[in-house]
C-alpha atoms as a PDB file:
ATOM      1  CA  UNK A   1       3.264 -14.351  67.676  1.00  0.00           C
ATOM      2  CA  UNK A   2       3.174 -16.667  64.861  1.00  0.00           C
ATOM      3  CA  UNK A   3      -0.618 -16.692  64.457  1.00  0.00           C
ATOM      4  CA  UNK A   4      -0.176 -12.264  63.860  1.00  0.00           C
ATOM      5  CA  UNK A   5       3.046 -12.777  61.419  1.00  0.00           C
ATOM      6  CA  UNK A   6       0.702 -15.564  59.652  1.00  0.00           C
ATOM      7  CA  UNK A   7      -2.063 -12.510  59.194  1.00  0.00           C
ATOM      8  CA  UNK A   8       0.384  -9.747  57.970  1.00  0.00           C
ATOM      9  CA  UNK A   9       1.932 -12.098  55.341  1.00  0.00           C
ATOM     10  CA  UNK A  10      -1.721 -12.925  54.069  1.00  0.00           C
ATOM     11  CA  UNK A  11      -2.493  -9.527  53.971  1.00  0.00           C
ATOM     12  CA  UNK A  12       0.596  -7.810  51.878  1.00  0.00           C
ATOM     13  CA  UNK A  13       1.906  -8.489  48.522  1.00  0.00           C
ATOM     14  CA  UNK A  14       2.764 -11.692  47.171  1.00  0.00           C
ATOM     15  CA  UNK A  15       6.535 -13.098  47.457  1.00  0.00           C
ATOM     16  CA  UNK A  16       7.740 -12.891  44.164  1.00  0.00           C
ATOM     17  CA  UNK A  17       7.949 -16.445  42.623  1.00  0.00           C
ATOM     18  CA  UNK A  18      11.478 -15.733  41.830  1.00  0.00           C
ATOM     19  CA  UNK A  19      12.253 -14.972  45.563  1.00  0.00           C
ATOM     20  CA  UNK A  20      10.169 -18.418  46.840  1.00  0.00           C
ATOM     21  CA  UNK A  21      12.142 -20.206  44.775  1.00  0.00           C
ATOM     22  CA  UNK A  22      15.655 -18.487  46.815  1.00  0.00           C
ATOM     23  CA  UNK A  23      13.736 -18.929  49.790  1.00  0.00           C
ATOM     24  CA  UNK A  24      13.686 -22.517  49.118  1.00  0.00           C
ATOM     25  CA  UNK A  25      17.318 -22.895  47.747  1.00  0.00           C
ATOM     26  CA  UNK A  26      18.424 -21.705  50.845  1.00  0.00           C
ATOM     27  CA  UNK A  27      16.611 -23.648  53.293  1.00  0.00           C
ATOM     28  CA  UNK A  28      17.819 -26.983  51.140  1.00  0.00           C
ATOM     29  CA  UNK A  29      21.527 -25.847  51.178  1.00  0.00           C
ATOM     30  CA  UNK A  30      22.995 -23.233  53.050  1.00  0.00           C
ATOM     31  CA  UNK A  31      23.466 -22.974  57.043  1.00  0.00           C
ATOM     32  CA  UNK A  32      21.785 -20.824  58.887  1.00  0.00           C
ATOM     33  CA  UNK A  33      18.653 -20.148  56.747  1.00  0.00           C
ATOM     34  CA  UNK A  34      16.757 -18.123  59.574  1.00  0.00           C
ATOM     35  CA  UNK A  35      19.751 -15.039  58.227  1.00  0.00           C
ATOM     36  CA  UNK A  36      17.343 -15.115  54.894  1.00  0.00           C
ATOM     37  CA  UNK A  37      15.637 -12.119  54.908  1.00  0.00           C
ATOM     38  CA  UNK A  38      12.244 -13.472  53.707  1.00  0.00           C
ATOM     39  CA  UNK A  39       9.094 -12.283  52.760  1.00  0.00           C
ATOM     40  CA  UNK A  40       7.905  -9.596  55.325  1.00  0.00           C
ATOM     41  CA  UNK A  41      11.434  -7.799  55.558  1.00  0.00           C
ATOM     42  CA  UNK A  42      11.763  -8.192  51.892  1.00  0.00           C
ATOM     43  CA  UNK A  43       8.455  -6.253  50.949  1.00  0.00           C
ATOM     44  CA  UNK A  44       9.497  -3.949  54.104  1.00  0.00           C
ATOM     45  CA  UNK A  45      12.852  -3.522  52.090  1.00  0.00           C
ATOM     46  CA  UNK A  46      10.679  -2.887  48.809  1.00  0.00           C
ATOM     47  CA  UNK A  47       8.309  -0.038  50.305  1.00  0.00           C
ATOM     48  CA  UNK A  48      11.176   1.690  52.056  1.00  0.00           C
ATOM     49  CA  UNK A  49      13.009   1.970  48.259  1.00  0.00           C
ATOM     50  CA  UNK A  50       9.945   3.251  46.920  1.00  0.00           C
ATOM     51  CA  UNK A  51       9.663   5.928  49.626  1.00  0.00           C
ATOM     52  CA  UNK A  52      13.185   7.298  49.505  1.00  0.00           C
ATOM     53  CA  UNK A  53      13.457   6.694  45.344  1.00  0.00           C
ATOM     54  CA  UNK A  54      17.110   5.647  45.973  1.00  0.00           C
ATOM     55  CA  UNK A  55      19.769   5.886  42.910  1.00  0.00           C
ATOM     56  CA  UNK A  56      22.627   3.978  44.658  1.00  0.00           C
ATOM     57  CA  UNK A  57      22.309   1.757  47.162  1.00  0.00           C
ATOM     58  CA  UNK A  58      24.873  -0.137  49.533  1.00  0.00           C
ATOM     59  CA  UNK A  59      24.511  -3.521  51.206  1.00  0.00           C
ATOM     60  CA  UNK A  60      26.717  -4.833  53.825  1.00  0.00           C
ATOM     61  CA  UNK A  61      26.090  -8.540  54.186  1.00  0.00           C
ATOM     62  CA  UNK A  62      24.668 -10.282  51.460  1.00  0.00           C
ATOM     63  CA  UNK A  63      23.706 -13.766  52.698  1.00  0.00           C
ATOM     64  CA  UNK A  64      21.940 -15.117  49.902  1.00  0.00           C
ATOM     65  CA  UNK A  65      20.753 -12.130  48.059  1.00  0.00           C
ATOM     66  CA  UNK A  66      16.779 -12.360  48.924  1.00  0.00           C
ATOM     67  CA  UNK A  67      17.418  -8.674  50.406  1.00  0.00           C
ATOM     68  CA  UNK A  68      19.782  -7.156  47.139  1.00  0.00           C
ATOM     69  CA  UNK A  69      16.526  -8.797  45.248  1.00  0.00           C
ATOM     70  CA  UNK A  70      13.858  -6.879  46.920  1.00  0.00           C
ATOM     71  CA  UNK A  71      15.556  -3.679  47.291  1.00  0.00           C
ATOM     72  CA  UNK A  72      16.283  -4.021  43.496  1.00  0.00           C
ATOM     73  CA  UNK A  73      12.954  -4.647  42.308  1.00  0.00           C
ATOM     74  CA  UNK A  74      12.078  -0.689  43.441  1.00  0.00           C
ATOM     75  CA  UNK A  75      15.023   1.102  41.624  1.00  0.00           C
ATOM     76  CA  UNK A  76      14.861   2.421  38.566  1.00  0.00           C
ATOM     77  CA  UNK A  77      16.508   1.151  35.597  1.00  0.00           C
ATOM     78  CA  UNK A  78      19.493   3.475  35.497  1.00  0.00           C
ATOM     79  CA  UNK A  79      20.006   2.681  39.952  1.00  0.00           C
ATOM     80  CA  UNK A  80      22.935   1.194  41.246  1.00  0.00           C
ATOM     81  CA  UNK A  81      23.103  -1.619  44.567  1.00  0.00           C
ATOM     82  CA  UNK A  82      26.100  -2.630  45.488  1.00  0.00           C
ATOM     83  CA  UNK A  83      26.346  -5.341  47.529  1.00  0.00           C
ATOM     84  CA  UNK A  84      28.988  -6.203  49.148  1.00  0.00           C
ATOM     85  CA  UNK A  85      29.781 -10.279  51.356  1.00  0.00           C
ATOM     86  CA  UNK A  86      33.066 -11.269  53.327  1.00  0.00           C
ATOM     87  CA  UNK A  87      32.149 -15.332  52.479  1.00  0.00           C
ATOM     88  CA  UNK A  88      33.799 -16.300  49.181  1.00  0.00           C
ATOM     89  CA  UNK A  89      31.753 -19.623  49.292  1.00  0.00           C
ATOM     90  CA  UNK A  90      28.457 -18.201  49.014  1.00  0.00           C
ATOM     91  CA  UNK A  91      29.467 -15.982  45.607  1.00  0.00           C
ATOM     92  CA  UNK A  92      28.411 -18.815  43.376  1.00  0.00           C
ATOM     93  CA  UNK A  93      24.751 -19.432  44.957  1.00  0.00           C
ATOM     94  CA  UNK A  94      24.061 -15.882  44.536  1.00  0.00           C
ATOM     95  CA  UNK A  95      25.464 -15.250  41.901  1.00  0.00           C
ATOM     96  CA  UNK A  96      22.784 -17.946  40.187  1.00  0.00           C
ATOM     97  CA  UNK A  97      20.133 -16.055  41.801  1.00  0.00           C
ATOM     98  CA  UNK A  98      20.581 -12.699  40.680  1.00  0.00           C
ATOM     99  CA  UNK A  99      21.875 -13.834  37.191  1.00  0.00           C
ATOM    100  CA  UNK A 100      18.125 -15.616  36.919  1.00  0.00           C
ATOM    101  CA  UNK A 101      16.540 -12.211  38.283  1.00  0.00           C
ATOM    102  CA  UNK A 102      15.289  -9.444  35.633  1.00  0.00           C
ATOM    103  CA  UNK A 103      16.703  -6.829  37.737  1.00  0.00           C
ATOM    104  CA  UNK A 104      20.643  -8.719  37.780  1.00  0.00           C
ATOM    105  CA  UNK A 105      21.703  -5.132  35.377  1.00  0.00           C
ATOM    106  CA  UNK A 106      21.153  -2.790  38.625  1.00  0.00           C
ATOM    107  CA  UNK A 107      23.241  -4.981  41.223  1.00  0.00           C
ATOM    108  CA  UNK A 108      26.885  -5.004  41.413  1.00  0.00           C
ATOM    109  CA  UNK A 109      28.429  -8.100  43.664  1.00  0.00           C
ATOM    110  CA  UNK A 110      31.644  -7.321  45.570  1.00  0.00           C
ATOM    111  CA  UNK A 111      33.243 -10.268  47.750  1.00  0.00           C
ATOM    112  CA  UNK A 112      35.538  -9.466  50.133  1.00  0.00           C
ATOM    113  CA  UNK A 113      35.897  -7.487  53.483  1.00  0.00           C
ATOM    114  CA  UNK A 114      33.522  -4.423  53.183  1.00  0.00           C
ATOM    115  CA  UNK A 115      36.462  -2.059  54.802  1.00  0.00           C
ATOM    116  CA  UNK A 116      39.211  -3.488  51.561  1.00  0.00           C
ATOM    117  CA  UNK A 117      36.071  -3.112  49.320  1.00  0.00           C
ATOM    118  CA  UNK A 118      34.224   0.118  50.255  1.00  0.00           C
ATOM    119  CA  UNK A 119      37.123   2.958  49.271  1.00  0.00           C
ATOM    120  CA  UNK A 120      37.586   1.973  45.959  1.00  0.00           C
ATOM    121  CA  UNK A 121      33.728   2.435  45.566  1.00  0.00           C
ATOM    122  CA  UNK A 122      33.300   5.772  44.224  1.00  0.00           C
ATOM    123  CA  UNK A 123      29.806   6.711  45.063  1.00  0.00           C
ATOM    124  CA  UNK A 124      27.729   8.935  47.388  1.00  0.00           C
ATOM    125  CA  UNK A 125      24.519   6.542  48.630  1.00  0.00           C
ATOM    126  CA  UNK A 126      21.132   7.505  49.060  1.00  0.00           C
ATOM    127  CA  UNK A 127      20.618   4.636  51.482  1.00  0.00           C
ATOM    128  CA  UNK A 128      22.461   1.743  53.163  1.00  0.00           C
ATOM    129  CA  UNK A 129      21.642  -1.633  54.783  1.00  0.00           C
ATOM    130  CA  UNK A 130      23.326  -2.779  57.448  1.00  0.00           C
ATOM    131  CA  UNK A 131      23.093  -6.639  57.967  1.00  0.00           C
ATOM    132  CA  UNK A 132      26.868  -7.727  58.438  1.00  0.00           C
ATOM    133  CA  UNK A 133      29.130  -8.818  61.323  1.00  0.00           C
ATOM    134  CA  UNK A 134      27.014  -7.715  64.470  1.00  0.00           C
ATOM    135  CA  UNK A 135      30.565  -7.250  66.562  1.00  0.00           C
ATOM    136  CA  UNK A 136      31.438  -4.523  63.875  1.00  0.00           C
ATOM    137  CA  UNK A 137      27.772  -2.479  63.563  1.00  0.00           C
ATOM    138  CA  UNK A 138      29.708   0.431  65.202  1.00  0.00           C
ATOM    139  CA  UNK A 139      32.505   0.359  62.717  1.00  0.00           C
ATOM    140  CA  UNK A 140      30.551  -0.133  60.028  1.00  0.00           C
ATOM    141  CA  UNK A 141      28.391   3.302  60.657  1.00  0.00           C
ATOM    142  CA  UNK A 142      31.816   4.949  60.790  1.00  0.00           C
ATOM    143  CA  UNK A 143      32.607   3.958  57.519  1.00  0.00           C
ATOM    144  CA  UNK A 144      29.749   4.647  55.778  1.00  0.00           C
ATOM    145  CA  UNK A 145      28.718   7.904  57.627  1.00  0.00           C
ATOM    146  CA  UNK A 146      30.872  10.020  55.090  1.00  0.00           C
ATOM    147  CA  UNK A 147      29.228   8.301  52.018  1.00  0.00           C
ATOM    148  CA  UNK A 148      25.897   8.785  52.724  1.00  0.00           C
ATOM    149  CA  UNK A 149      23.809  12.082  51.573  1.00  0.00           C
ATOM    150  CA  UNK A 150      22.786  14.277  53.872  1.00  0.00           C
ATOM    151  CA  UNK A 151      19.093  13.306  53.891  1.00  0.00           C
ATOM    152  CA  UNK A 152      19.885   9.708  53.172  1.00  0.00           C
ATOM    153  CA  UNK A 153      18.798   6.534  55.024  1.00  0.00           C
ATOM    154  CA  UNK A 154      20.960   3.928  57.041  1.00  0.00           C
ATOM    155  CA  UNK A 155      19.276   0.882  57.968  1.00  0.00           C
ATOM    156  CA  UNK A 156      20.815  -1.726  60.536  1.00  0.00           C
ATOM    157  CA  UNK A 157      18.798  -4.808  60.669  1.00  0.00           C
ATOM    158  CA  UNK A 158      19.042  -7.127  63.922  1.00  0.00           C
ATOM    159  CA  UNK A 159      19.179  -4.135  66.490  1.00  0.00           C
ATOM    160  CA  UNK A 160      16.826  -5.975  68.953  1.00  0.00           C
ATOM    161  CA  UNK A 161      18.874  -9.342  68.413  1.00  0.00           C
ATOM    162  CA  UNK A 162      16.276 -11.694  69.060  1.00  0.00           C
ATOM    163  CA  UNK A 163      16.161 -10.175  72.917  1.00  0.00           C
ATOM    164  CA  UNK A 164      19.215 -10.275  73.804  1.00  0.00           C
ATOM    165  CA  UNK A 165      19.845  -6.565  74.070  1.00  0.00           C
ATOM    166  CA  UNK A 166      17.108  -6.771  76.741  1.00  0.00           C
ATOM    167  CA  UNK A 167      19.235  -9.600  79.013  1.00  0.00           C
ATOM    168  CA  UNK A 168      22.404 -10.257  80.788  1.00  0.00           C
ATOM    169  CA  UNK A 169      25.129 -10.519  78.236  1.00  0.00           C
ATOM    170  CA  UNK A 170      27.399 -13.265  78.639  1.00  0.00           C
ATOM    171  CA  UNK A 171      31.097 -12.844  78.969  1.00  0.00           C
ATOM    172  CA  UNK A 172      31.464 -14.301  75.534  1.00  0.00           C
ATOM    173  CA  UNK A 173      28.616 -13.221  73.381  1.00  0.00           C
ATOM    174  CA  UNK A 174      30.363 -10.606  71.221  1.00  0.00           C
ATOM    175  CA  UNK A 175      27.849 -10.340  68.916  1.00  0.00           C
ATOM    176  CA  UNK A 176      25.237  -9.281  71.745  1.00  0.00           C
ATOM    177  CA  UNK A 177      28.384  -6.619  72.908  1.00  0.00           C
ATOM    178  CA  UNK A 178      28.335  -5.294  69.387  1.00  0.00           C
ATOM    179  CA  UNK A 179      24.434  -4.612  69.107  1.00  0.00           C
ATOM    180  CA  UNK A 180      24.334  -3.084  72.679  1.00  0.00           C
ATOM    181  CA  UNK A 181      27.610  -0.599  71.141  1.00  0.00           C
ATOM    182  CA  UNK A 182      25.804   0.147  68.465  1.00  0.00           C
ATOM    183  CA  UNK A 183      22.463   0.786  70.080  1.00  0.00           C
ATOM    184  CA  UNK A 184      23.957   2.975  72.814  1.00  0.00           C
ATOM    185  CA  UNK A 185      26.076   4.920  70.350  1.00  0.00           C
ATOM    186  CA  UNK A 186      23.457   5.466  67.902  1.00  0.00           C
ATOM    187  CA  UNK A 187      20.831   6.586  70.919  1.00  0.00           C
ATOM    188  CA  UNK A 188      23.499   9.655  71.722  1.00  0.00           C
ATOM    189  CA  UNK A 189      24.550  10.266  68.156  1.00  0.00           C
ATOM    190  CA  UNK A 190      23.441  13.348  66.983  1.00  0.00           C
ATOM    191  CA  UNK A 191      24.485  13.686  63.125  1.00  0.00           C
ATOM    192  CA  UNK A 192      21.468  11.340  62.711  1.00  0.00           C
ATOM    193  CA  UNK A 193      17.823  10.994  63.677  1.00  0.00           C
ATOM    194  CA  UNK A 194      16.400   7.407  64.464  1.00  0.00           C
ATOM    195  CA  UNK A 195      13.673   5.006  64.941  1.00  0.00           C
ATOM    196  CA  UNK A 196      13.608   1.089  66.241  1.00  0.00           C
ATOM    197  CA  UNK A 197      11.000  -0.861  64.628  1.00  0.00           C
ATOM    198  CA  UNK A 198       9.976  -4.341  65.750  1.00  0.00           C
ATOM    199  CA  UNK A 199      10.043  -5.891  62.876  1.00  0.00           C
ATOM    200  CA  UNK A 200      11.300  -9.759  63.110  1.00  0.00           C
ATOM    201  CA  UNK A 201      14.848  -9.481  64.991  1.00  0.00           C
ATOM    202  CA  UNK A 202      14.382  -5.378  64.980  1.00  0.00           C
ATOM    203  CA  UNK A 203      15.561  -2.744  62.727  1.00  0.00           C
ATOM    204  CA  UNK A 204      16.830   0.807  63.251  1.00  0.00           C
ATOM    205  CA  UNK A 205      16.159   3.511  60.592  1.00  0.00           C
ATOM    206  CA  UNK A 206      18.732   6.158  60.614  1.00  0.00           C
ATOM    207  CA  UNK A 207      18.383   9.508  58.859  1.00  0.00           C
ATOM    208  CA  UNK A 208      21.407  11.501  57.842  1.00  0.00           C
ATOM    209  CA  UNK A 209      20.624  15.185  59.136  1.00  0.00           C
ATOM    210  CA  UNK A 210      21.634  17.641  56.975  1.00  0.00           C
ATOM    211  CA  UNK A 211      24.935  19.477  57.005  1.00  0.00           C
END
């Protein structure tokens, strides 16, 4: 309900001017601005880094860089995000946003397929974000499993896919295939503990038990 997202947003902090400004870029020049993360998700993003005090970070699917941005603002000087997007023709728009952003020194920018890019990373992350290729969720969570802490976060954003995982699937949607995988794998996966929130197109937190 518009009129209840209207309320929240009037009732949290601020968007950071340097994020309206993004917000703005995008909608002007890029297709598909509804993949922006925008304000509520991005102060959602914010509070979750301040909870968990993160040191490295990991991003898979940067879009624009309005999530990198608010994740960023919460980690300390000496924190690491990388962040990691398979479109080549998106590096230069972000690259101008983050260079303008005080907090450019704690992100690192990979382009590239996350599964070329991701081994020659050598970290261990506190927490990961999830927001790439909705036919690979599955694969993704593989991949990362091993680099995250025990006791870190994973967070997959777009696990309710604007309804869909609630309807019949056409024969074609693979992207709608992918999110139901990914839900149904996660539900009986037990090297992890999680939690769907509603919040815009849904988002599952996933904590790494310890082992």
């Amino acid at each position: 309900m518009k009129e209840i997202e209207d309320y929240i947003l009037s009732h949290i902090d601020e968007e950071p001017e340097e994020l309206k400004k993004l917000n703005r870029d995008v909608h002007v020049n890029l297709l598909r601005p509804r993949m922006l993360s925008g304000h509520l998700q991005g102060r959602t993003l914010k509070m979750f880094c301040r909870m968990i005090r993160p040191e490295r970070i990991l991003e898979i699917g940067t879009y624009a860089g309005y999530s990198a941005l608010s994740m960023a603002e919460a980690l300390e000087d000496n924190g690491i995000l990388h962040t990691i997007e398979i479109n080549d023709e998106l590096e230069d728009f972000i690259l101008k946003h983050f260079n303008q952003s005080e907090h450019a020194h704690k992100i690192r920018l990979h382009i590239g397929d996350v599964f070329d890019i991701l081994p020659d990373i050598n970290e261990q992350f506190d927490l990961v974000f999830i927001d790439g290729d909705k036919r690979r969720y599955w694969d993704y969570f593989e991949l990362v499993y091993e680099k995250v802490r025990p006791g870190g976060f994973i967070l997959a954003d777009n696990t309710l896919w604007d309804g869909k995982v609630i309807q019949e699937v056409a024969g074609n949607d693979a992207q709608t295939k992918g999110i139901l995988e990914f839900n149904d794998r996660i539900a009986r996966d037990k090297r992890v503990e999680k939690v769907i929130l509603p919040l815009r197109d849904g988002m599952t937190l996933l904590y790494k038990i310890y082992q």
